[in-house]
PDB file of N, CA and C in Angstrom:
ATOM      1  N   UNK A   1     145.229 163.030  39.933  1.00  0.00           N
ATOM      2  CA  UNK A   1     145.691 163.914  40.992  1.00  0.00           C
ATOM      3  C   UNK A   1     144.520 164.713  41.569  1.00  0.00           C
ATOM      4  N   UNK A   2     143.576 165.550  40.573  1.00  0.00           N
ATOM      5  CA  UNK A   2     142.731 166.113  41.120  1.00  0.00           C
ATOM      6  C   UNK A   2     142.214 165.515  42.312  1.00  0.00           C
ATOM      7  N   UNK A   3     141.239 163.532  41.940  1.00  0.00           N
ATOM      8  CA  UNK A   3     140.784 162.803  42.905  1.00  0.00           C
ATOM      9  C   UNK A   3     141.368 162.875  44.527  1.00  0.00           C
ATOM     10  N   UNK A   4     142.589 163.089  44.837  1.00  0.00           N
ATOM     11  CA  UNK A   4     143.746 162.880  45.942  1.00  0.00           C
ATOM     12  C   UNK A   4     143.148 164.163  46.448  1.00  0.00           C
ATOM     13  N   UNK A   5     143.508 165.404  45.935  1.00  0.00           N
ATOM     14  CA  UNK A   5     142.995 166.822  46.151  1.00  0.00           C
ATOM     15  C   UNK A   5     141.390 167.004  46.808  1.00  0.00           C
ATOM     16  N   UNK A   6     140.860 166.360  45.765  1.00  0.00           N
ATOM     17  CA  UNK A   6     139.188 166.768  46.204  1.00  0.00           C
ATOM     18  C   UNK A   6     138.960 165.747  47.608  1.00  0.00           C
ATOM     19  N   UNK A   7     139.434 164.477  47.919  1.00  0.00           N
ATOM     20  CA  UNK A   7     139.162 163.526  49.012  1.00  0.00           C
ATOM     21  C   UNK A   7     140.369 164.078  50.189  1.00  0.00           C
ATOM     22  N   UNK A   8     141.471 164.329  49.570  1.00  0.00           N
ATOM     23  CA  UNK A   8     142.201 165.095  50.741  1.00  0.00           C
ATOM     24  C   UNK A   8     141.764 166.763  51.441  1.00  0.00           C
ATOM     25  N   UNK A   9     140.387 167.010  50.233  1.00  0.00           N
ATOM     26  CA  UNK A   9     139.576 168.228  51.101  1.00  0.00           C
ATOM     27  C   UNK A   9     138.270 167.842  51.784  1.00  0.00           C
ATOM     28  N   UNK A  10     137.959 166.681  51.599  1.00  0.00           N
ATOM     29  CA  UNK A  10     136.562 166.251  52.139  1.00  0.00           C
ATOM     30  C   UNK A  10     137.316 165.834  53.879  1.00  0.00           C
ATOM     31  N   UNK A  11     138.468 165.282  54.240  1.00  0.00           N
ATOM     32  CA  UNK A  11     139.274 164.700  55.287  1.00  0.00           C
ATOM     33  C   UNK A  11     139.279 166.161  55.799  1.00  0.00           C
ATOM     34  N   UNK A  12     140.345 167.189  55.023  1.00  0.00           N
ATOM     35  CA  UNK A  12     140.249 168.506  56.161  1.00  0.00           C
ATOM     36  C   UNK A  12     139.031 168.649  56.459  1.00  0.00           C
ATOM     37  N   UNK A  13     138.153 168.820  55.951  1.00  0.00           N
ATOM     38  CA  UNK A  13     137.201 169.691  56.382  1.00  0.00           C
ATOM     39  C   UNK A  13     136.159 168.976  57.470  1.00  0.00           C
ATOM     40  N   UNK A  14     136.626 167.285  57.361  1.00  0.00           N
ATOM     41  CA  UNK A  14     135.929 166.330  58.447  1.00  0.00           C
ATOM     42  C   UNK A  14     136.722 166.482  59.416  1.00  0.00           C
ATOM     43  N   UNK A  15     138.033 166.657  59.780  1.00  0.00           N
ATOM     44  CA  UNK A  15     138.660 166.975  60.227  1.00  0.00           C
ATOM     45  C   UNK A  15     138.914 168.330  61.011  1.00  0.00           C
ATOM     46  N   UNK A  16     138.455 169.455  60.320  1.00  0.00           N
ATOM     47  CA  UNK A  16     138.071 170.664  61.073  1.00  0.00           C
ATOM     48  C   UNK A  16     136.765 170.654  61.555  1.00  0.00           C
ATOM     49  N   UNK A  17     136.031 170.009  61.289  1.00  0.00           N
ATOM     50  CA  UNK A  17     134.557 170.328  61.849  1.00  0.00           C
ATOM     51  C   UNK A  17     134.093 169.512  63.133  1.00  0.00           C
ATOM     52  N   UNK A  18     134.942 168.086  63.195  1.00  0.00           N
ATOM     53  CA  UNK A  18     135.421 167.578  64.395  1.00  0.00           C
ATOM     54  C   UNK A  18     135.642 168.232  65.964  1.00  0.00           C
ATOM     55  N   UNK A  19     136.536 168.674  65.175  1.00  0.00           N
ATOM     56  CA  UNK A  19     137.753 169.624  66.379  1.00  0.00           C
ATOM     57  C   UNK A  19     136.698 170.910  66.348  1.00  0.00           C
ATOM     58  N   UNK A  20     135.739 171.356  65.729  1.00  0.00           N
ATOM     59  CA  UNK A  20     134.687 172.259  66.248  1.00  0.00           C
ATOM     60  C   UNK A  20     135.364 173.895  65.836  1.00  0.00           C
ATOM     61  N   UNK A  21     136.142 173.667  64.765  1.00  0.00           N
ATOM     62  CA  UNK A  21     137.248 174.770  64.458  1.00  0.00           C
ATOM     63  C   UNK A  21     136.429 175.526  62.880  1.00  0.00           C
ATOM     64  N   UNK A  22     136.372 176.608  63.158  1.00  0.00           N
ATOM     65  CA  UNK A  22     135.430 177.310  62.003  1.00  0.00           C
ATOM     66  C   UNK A  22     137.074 177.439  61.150  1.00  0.00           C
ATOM     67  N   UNK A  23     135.909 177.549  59.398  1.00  0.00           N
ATOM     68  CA  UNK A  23     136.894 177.691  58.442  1.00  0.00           C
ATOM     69  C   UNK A  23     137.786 178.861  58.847  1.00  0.00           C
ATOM     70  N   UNK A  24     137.696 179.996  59.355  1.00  0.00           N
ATOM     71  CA  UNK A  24     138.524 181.616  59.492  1.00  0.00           C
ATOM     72  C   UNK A  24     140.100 180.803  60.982  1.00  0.00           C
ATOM     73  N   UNK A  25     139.100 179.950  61.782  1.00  0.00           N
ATOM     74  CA  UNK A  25     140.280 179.732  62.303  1.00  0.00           C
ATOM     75  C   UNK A  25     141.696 178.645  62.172  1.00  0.00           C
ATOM     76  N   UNK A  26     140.985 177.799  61.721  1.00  0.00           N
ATOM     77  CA  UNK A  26     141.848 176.541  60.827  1.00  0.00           C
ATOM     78  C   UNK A  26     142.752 177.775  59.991  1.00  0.00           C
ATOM     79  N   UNK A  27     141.963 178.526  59.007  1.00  0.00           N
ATOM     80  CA  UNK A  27     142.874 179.558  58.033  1.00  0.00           C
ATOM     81  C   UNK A  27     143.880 179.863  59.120  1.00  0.00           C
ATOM     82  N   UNK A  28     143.602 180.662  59.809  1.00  0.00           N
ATOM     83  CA  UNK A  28     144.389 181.282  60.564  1.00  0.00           C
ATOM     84  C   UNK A  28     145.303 180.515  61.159  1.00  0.00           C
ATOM     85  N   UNK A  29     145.824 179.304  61.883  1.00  0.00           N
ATOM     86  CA  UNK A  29     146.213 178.875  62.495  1.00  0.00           C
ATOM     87  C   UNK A  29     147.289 177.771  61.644  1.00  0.00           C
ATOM     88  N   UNK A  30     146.931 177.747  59.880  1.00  0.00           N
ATOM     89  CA  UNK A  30     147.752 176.913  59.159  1.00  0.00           C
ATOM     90  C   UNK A  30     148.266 178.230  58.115  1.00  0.00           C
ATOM     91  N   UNK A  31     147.635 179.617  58.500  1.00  0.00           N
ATOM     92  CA  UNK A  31     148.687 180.584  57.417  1.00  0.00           C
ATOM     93  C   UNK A  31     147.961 180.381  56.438  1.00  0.00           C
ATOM     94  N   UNK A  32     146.967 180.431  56.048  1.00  0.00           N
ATOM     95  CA  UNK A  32     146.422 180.502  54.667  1.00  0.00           C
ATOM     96  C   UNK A  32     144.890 181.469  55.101  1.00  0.00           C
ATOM     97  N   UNK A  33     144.203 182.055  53.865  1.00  0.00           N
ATOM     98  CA  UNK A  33     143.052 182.990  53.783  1.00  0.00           C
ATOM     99  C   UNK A  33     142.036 181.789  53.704  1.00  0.00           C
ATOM    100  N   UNK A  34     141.422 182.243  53.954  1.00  0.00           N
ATOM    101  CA  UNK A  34     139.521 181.213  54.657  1.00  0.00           C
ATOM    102  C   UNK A  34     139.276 180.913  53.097  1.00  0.00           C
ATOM    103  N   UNK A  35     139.394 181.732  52.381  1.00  0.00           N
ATOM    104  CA  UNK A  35     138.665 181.678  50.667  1.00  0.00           C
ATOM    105  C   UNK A  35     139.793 180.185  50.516  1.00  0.00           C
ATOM    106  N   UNK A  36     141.038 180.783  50.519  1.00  0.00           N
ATOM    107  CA  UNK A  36     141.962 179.059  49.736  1.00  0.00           C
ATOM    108  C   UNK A  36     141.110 177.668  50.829  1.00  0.00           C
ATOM    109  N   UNK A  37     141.153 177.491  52.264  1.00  0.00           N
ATOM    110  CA  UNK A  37     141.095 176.474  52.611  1.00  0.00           C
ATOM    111  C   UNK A  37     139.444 176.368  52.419  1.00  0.00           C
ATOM    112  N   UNK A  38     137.997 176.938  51.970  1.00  0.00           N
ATOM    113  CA  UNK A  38     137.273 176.873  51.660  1.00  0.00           C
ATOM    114  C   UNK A  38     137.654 175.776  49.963  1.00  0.00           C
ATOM    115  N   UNK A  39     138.588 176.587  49.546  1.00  0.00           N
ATOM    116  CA  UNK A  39     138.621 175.863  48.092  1.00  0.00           C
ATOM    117  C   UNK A  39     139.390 174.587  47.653  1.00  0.00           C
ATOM    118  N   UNK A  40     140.513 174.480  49.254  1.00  0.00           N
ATOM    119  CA  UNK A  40     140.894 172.962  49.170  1.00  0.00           C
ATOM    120  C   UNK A  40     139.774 172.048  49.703  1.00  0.00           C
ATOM    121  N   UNK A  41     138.830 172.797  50.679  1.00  0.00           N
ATOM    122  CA  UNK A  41     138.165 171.616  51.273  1.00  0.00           C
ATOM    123  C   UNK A  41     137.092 170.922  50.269  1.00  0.00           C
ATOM    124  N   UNK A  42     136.692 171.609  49.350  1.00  0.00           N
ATOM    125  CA  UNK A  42     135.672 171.862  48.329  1.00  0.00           C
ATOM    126  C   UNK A  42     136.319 170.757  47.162  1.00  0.00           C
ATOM    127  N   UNK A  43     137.623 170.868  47.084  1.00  0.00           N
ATOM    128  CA  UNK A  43     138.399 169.992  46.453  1.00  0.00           C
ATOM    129  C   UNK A  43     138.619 171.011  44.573  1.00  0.00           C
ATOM    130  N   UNK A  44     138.305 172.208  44.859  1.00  0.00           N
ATOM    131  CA  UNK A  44     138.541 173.243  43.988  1.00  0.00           C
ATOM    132  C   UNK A  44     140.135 173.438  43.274  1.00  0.00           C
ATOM    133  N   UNK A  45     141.029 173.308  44.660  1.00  0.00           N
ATOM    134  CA  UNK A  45     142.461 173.947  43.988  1.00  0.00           C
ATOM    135  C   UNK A  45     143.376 172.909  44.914  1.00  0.00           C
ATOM    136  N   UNK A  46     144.609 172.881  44.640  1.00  0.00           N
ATOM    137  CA  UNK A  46     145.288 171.676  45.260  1.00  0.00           C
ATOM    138  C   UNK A  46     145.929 173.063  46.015  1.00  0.00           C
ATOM    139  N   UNK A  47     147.201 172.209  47.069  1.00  0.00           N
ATOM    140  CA  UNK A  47     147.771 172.871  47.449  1.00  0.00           C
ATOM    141  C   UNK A  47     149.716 172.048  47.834  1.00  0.00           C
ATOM    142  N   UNK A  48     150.592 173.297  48.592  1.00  0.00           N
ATOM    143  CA  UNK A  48     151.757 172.812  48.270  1.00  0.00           C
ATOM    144  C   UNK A  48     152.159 172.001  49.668  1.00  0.00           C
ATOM    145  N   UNK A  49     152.946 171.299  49.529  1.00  0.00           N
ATOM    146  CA  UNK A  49     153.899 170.424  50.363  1.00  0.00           C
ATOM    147  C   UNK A  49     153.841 171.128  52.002  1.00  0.00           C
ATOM    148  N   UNK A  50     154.713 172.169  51.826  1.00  0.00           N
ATOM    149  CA  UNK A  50     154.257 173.393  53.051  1.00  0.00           C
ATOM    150  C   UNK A  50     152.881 173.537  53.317  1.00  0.00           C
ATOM    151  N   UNK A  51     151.624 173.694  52.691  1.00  0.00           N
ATOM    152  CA  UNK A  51     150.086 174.364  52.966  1.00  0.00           C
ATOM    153  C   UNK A  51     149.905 172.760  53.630  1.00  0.00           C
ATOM    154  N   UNK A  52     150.193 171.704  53.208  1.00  0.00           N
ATOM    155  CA  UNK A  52     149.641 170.425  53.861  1.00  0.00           C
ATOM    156  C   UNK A  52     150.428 169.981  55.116  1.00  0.00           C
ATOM    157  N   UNK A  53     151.446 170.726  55.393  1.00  0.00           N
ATOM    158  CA  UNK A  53     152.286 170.083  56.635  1.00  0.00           C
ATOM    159  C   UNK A  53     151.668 171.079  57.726  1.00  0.00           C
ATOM    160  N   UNK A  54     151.369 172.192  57.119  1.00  0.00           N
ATOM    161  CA  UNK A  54     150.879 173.211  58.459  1.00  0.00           C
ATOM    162  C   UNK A  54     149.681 173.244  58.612  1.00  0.00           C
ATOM    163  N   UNK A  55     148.495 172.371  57.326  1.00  0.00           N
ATOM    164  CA  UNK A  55     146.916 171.910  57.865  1.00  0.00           C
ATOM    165  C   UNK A  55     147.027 170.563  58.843  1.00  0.00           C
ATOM    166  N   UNK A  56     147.731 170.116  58.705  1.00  0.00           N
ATOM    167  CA  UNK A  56     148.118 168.287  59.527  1.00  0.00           C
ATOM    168  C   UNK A  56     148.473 168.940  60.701  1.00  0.00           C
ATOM    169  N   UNK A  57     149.641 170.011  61.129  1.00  0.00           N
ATOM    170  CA  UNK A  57     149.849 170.595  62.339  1.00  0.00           C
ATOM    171  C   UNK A  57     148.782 170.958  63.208  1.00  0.00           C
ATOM    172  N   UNK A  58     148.174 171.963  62.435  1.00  0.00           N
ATOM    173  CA  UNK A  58     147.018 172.625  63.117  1.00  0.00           C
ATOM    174  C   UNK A  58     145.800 171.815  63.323  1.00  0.00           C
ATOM    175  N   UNK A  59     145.493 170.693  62.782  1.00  0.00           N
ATOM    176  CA  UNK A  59     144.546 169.615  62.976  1.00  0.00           C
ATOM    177  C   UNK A  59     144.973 168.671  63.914  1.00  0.00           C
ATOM    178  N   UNK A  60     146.410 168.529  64.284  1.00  0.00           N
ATOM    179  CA  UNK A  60     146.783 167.389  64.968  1.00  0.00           C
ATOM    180  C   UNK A  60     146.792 166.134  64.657  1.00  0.00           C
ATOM    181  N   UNK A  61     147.112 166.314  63.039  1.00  0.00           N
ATOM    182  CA  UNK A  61     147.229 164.637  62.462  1.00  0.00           C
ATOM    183  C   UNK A  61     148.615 164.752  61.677  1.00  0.00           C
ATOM    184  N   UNK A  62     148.242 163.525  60.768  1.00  0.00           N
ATOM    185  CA  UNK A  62     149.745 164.007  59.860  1.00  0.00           C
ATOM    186  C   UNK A  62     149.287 164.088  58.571  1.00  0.00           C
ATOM    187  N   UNK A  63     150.128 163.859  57.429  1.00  0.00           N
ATOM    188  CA  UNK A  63     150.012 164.334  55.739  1.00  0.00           C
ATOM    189  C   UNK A  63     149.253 162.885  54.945  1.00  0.00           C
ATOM    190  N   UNK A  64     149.786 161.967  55.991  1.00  0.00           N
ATOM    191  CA  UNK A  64     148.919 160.479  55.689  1.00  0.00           C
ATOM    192  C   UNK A  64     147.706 160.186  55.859  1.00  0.00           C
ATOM    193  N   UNK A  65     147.191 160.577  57.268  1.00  0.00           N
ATOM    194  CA  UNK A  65     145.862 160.927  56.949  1.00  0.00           C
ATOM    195  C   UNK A  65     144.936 162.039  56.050  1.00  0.00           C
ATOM    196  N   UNK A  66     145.780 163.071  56.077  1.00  0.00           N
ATOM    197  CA  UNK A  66     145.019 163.975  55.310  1.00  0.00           C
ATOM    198  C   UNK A  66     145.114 163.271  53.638  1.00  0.00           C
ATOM    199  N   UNK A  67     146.287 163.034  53.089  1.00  0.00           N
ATOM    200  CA  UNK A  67     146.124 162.551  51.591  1.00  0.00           C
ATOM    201  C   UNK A  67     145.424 160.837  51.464  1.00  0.00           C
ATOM    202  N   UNK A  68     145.750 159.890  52.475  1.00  0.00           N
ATOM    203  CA  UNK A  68     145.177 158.768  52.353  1.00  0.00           C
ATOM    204  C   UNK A  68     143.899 158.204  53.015  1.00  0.00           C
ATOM    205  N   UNK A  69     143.706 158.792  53.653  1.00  0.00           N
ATOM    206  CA  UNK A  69     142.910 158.088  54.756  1.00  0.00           C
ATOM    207  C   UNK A  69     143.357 157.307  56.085  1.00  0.00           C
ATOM    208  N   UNK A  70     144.317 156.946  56.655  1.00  0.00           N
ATOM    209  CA  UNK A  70     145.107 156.119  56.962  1.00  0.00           C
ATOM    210  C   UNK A  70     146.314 157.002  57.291  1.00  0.00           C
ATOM    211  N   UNK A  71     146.636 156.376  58.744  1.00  0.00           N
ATOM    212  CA  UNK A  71     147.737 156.453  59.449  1.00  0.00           C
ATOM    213  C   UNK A  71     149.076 155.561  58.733  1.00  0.00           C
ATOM    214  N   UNK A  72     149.974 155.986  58.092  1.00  0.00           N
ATOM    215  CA  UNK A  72     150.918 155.251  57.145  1.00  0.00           C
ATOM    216  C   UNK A  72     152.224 155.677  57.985  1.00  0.00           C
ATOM    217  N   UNK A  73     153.099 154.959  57.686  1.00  0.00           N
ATOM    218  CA  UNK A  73     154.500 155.229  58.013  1.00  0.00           C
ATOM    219  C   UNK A  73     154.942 155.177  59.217  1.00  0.00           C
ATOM    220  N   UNK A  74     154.881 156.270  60.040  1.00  0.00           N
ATOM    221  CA  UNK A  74     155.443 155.920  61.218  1.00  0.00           C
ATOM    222  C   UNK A  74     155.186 154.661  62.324  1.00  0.00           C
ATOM    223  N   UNK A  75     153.967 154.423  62.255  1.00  0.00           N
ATOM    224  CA  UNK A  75     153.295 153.384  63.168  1.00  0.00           C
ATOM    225  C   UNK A  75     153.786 151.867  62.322  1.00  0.00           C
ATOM    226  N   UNK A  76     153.509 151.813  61.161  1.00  0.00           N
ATOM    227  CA  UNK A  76     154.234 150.848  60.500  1.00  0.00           C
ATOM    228  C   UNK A  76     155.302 150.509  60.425  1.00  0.00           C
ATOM    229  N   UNK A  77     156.329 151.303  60.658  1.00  0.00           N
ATOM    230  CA  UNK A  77     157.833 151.657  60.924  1.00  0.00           C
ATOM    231  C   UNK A  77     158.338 151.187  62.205  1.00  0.00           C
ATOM    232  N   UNK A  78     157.325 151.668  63.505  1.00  0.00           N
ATOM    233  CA  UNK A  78     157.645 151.486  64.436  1.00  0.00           C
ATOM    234  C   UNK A  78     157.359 150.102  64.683  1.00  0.00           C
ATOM    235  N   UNK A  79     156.531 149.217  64.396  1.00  0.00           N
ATOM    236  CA  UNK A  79     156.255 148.266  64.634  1.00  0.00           C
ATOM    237  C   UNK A  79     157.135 147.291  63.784  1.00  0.00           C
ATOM    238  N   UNK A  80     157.412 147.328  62.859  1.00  0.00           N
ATOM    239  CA  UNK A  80     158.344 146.631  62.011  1.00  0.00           C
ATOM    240  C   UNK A  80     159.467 146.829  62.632  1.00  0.00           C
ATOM    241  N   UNK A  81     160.255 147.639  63.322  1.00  0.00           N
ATOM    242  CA  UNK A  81     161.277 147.576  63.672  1.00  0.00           C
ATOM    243  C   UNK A  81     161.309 146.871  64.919  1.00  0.00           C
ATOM    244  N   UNK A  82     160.278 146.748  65.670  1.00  0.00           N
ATOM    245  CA  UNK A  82     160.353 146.118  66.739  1.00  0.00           C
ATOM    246  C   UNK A  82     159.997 144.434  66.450  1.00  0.00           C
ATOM    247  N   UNK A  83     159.199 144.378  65.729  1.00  0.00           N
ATOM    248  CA  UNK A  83     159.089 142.738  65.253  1.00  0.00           C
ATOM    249  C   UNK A  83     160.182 141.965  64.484  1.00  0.00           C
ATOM    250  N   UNK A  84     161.051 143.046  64.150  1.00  0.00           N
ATOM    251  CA  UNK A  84     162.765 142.213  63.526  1.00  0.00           C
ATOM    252  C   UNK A  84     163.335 141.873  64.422  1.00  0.00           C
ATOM    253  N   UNK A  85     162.823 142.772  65.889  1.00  0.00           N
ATOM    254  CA  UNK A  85     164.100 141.936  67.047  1.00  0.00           C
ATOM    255  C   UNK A  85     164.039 140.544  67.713  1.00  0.00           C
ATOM    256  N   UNK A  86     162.426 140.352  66.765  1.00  0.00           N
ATOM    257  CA  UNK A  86     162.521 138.911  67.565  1.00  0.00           C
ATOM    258  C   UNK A  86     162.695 137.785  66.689  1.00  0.00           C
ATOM    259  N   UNK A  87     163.189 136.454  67.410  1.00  0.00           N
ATOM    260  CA  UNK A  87     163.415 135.260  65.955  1.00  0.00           C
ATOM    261  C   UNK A  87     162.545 134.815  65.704  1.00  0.00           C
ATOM    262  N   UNK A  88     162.796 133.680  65.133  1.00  0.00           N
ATOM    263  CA  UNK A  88     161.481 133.385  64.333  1.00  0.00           C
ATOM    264  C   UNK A  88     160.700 132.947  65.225  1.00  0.00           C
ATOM    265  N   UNK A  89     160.850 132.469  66.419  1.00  0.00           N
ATOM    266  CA  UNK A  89     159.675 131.577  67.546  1.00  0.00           C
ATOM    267  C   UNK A  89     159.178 132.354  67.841  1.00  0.00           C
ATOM    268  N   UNK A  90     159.407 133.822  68.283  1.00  0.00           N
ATOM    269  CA  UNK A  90     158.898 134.905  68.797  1.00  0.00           C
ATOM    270  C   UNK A  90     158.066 135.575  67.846  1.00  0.00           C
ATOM    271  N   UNK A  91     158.703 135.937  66.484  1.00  0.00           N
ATOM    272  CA  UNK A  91     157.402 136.267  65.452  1.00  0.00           C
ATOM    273  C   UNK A  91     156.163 135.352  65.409  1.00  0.00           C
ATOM    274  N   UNK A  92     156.301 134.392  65.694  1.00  0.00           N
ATOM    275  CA  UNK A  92     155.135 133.224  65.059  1.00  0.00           C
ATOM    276  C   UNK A  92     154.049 133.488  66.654  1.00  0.00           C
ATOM    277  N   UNK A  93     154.908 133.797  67.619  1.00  0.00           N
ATOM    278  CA  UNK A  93     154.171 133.843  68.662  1.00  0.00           C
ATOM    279  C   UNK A  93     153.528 135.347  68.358  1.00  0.00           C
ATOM    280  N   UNK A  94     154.337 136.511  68.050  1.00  0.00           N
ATOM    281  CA  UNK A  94     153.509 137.471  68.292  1.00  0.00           C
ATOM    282  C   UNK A  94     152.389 137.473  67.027  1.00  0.00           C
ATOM    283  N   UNK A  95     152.494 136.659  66.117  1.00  0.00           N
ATOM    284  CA  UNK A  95     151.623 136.393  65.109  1.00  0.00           C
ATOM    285  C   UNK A  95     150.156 135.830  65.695  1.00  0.00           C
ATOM    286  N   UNK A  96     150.418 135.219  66.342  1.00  0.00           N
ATOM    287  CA  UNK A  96     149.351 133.996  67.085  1.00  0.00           C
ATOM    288  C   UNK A  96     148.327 135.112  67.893  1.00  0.00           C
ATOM    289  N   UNK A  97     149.458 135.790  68.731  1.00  0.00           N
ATOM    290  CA  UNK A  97     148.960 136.822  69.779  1.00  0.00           C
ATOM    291  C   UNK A  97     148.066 138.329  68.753  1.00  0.00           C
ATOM    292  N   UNK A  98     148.738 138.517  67.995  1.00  0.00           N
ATOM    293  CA  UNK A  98     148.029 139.400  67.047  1.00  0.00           C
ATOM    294  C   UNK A  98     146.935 138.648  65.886  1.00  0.00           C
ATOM    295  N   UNK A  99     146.409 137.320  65.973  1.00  0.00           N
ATOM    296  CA  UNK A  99     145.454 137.078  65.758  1.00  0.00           C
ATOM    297  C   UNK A  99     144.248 136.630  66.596  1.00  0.00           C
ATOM    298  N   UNK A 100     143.930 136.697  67.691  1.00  0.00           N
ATOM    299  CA  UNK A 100     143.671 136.571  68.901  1.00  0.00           C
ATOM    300  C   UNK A 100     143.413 137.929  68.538  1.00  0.00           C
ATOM    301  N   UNK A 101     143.865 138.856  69.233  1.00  0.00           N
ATOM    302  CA  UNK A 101     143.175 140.020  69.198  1.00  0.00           C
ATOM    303  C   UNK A 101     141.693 140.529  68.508  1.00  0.00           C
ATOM    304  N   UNK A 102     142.773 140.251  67.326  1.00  0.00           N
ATOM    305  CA  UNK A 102     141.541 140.723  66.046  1.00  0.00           C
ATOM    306  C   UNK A 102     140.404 139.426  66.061  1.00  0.00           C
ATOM    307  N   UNK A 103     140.561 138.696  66.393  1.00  0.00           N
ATOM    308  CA  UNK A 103     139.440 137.408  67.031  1.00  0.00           C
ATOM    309  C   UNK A 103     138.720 138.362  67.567  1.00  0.00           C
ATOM    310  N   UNK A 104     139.248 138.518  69.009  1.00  0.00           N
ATOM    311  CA  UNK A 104     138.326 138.692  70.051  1.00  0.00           C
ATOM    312  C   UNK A 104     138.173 140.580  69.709  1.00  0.00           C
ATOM    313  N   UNK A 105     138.645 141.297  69.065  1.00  0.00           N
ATOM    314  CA  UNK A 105     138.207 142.428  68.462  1.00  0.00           C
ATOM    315  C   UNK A 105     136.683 142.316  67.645  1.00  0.00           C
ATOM    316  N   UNK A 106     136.167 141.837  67.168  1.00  0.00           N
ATOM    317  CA  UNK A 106     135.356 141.136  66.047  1.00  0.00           C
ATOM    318  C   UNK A 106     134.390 140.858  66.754  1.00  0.00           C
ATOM    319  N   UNK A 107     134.428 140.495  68.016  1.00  0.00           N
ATOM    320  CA  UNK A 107     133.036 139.897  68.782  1.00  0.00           C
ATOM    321  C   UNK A 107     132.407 140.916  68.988  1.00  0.00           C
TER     322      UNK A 107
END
């Protein structure tokens, strides 16, 4: 668990320094004191369910990137639900078409 904690503080803090947002205002803007989000980013102290939904707010990401690295769930969700509506000729096609991409992505 610690590991999740200390790499989910190396992400905030790549993540705040991005967006050009000093530690006092990130604090400020997710409800927590500069000393705690100094000590999640540091990977010092974990934090709760609530402290990570309102650092993802104020960063403009979600809880998936901050704990994984990676955009999870919704985009996966959304796309899966839309690739069930088609039959099987249509999957194999958008299969074809989504390898092609990543082909010509690669060049």
């Amino acid at each position: 668990m610690k590991k999740l904690y200390k790499n989910a503080g190396i992400r905030i803090r790549f993540l705040r320094e991005e967006r050009h947002y000093t530690r006092e205002y990130l604090a400020e803007m997710a409800d927590i004191s500069p000393k705690f989000l100094y000590e999640i980013e540091s990977g010092q102290k974990g934090f709760s369910a609530d402290t990570l939904y309102r650092l993802a707010e104020a960063l403009e990401t979600n809880a998936d990137y901050i704990l994984y690295g990676e955009y999870r769930g919704k985009i996966d969700n959304e796309l899966g639900r839309i690739f069930n509506t088609f039959d099987d000729d249509k999957k194999r096609l958008v299969v074809k078409i989504m390898e092609l991409i990543c082909e010509f992505a690669e060049e």
